[in-house]
C-alpha atoms as a PDB file:
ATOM      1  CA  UNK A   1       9.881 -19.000 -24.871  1.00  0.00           C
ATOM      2  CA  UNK A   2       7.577 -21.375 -23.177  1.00  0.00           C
ATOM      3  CA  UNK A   3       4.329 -22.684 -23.713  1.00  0.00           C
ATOM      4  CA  UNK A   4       1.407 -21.170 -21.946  1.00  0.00           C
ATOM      5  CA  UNK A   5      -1.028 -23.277 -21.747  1.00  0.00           C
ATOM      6  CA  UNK A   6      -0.743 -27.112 -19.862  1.00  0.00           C
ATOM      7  CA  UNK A   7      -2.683 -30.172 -19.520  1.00  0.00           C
ATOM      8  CA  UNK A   8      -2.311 -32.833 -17.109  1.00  0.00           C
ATOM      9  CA  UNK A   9       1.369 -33.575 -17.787  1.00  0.00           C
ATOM     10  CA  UNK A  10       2.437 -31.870 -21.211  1.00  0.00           C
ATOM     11  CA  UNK A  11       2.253 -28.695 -23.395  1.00  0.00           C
ATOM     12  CA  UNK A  12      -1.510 -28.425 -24.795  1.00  0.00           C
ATOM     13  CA  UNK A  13      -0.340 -24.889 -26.864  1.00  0.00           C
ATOM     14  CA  UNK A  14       3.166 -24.334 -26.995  1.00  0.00           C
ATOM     15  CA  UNK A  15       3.175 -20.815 -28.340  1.00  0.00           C
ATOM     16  CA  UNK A  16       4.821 -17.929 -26.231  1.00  0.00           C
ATOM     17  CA  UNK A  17       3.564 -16.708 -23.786  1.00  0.00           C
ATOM     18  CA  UNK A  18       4.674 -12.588 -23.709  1.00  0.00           C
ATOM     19  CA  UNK A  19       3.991 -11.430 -20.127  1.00  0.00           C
ATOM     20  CA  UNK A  20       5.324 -14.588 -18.655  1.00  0.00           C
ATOM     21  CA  UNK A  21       8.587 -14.128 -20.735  1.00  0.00           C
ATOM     22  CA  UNK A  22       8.957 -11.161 -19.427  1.00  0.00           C
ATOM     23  CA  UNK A  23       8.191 -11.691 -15.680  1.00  0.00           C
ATOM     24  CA  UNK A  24      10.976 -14.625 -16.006  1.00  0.00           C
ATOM     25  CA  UNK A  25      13.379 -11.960 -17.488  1.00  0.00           C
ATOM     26  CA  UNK A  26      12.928  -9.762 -14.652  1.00  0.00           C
ATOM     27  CA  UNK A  27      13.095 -12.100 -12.299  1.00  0.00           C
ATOM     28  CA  UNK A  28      16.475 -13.284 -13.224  1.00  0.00           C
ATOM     29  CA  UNK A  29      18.001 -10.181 -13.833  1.00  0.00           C
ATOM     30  CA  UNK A  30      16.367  -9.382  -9.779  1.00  0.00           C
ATOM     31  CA  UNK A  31      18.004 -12.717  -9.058  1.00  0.00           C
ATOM     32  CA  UNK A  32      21.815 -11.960 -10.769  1.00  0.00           C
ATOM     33  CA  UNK A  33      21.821  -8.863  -8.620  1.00  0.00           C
ATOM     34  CA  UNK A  34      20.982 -10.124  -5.416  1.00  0.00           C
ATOM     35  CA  UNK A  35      22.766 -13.287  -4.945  1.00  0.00           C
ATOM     36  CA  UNK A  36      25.642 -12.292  -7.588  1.00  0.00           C
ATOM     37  CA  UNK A  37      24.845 -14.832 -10.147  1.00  0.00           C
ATOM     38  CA  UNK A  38      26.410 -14.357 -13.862  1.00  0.00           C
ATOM     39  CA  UNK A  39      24.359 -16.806 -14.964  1.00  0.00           C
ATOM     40  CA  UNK A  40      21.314 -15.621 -14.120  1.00  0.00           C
ATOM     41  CA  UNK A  41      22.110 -12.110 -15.771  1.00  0.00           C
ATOM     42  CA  UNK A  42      23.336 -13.894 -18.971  1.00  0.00           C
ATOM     43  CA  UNK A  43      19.641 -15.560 -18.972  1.00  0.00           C
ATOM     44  CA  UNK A  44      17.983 -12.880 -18.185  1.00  0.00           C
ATOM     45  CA  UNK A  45      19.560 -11.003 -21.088  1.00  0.00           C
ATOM     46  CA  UNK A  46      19.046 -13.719 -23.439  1.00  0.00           C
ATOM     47  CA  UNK A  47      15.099 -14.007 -22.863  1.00  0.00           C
ATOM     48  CA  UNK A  48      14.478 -10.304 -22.624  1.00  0.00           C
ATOM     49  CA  UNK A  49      16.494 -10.072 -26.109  1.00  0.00           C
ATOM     50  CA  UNK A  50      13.998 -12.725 -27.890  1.00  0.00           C
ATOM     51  CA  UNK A  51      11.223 -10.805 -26.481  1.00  0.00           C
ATOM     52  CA  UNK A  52      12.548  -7.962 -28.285  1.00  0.00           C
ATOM     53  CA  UNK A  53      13.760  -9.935 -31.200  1.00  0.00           C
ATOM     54  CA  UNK A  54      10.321 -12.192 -31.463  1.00  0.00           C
ATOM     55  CA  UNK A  55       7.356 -10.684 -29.285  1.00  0.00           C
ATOM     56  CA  UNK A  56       8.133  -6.647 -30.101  1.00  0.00           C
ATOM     57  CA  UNK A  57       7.061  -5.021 -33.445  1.00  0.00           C
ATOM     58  CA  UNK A  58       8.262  -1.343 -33.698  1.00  0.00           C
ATOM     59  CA  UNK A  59       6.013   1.403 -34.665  1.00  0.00           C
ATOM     60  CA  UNK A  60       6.660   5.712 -34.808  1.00  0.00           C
ATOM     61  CA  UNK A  61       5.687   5.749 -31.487  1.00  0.00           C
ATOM     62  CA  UNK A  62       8.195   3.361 -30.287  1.00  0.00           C
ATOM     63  CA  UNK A  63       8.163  -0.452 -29.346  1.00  0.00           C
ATOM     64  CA  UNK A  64       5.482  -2.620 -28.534  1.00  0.00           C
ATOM     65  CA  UNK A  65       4.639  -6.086 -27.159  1.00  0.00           C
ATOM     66  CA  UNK A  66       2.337  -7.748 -29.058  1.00  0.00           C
ATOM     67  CA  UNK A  67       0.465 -10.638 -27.759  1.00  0.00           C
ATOM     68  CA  UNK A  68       3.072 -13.362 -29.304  1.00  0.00           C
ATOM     69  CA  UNK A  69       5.658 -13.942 -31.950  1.00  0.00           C
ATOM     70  CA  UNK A  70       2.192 -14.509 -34.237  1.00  0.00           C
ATOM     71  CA  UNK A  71       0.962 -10.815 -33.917  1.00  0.00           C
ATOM     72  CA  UNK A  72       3.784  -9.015 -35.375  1.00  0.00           C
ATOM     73  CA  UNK A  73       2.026  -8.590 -38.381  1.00  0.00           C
ATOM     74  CA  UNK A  74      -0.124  -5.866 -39.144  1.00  0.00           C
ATOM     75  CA  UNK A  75      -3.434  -5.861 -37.811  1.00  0.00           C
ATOM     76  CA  UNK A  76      -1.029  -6.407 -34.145  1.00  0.00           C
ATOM     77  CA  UNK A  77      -2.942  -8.044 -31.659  1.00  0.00           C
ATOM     78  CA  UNK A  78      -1.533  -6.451 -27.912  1.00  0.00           C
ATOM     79  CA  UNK A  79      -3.231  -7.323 -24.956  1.00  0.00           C
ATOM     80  CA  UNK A  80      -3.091  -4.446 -22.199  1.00  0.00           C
ATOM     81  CA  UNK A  81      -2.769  -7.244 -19.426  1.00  0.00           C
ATOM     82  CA  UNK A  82       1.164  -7.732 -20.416  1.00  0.00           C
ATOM     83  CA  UNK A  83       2.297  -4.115 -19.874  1.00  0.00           C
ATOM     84  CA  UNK A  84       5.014  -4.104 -17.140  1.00  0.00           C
ATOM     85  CA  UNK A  85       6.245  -0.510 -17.037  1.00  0.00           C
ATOM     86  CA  UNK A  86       8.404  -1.565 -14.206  1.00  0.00           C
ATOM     87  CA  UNK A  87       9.642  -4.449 -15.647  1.00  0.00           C
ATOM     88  CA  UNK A  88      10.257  -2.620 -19.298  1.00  0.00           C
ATOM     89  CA  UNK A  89      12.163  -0.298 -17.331  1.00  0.00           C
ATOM     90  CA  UNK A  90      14.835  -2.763 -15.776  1.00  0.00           C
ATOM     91  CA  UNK A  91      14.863  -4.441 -18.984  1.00  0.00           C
END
């Protein structure tokens, strides 16, 4: 998880940044199959499994991503913007 918000040369809020997390997942998986990169597949896998593990609160109707490892508690804060049906799908 990265921070999502930068100044001139550092971090200004280092908390995660959900949709970013997951286009970065995706894109490594995308990577591991097209140039035939382990590595990239192993990353890939890791980051899309702290997503689940840190940014993903399950409900009845099945998991969600909430807007950051500080919204998995009840009220959950989800903003629409990071929905990625393709990318949920590969992942």
């Amino acid at each position: 998880m990265r921070g999502w918000h930068w100044g001139t040369r550092a971090g200004v809020h280092r908390g995660a940044a959900p949709d970013a997390d997951i286009d970065a997942s995706r894109a490594l998986l995308l990577a591991a199959a097209r140039f035939s990169v382990p590595a990239y597949h192993a990353e890939g896998v890791a980051l899309g499994t702290a997503v689940l593990e840190q940014e993903v609160v399950q409900r009845p109707s099945g998991p969600v991503l909430v807007a950051g490892p500080w919204a998995t508690n009840a009220p959950f804060t989800v903003n629409p913007s990071y929905l990625s049906p393709v990318a949920f799908d590969l992942l």
